[in-house]
Protein backbone atom coordinates (compact mmCIF):
# COMPACT_ATOMS: atom_id res chain seq x y z
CA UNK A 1 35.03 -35.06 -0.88
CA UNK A 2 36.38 -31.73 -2.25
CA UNK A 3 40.13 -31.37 -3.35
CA UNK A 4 39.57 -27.65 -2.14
CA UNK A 5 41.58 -26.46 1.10
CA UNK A 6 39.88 -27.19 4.15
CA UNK A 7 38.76 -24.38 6.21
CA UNK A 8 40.47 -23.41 9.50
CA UNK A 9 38.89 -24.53 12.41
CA UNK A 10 37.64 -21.07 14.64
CA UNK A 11 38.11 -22.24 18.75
CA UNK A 12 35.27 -22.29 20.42
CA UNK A 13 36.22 -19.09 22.57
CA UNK A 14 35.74 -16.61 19.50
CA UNK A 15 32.61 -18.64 18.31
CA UNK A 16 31.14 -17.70 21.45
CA UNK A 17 32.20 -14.13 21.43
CA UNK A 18 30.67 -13.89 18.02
CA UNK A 19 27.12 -15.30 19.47
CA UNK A 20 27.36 -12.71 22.12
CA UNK A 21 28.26 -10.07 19.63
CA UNK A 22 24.99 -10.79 17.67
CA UNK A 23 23.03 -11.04 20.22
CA UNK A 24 23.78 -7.98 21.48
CA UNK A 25 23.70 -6.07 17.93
CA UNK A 26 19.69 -6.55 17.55
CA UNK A 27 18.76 -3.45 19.49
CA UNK A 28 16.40 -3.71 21.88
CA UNK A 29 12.51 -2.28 22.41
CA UNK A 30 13.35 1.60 21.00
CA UNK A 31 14.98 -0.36 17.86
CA UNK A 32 12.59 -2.78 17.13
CA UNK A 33 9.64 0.07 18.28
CA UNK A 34 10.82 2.53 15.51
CA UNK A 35 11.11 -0.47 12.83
CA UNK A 36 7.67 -1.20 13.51
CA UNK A 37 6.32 2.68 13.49
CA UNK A 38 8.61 2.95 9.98
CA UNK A 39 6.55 0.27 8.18
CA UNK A 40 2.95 2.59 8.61
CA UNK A 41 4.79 5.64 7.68
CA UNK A 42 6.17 4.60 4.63
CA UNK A 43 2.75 2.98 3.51
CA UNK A 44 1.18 6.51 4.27
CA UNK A 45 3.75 8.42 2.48
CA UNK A 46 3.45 6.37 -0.21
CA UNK A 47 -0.59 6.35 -0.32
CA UNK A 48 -0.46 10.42 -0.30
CA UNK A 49 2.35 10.64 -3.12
CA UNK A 50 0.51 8.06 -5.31
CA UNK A 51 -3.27 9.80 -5.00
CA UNK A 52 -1.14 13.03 -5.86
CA UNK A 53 0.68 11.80 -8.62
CA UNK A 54 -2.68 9.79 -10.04
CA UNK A 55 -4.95 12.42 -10.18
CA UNK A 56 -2.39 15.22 -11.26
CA UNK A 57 -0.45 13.87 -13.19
CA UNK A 58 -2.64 11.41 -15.02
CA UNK A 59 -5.52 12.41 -14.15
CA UNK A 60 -3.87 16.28 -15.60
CA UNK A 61 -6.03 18.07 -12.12
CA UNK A 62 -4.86 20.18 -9.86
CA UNK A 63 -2.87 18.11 -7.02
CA UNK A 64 -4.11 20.88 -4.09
CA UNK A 65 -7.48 19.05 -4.48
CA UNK A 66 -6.32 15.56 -3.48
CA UNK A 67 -6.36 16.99 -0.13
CA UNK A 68 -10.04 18.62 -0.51
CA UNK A 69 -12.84 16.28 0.89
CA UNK A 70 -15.20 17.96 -1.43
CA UNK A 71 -13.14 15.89 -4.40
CA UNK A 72 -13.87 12.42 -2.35
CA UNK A 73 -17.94 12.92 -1.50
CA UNK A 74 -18.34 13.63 -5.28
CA UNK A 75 -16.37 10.40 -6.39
CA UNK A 76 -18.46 8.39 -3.68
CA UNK A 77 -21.78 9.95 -4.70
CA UNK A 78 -20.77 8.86 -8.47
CA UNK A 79 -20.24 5.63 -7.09
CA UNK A 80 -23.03 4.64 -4.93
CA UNK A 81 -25.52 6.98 -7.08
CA UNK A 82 -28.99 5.15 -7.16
CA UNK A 83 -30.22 4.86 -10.84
């Protein structure tokens, strides 16, 4: 056994309070509803500022034609060109 102090004993009373306390702290369906529509928008946001930073940046285009669908039927026709 440890030499260390032992560790006061909490009553049962506040242990129970404390259950009720963190149970009560997760929210509810509006909480857990925006945690779940916070995961998509952050993978969107992250997909648009990554194609913008690629192709400006390293790619040294204009970022205005990330958003042109002109730029992505010319990069599929490269793609699946027949030979």
């Amino acid at each position: 056994m440890s030499q260390g102090k032992e560790r006061p004993r909490i009553p049962r009373e506040s242990q129970q309070g404390k259950q009720r306390e963190r149970s009560r702290r997760g929210g509810g369906w509006p909480f857990v509803l925006a945690k779940a529509m916070l995961v998509p928008f952050l993978l969107f946001f992250s997909l648009i500022a990554g194609l913008m930073i690629g192709y400006g940046v390293f790619g040294n285009k204009p970022v205005s034609e990330v958003f042109d669908l002109g730029t992505y039927k010319h990069m599929y026709d490269l793609l699946f060109a027949d030979t």
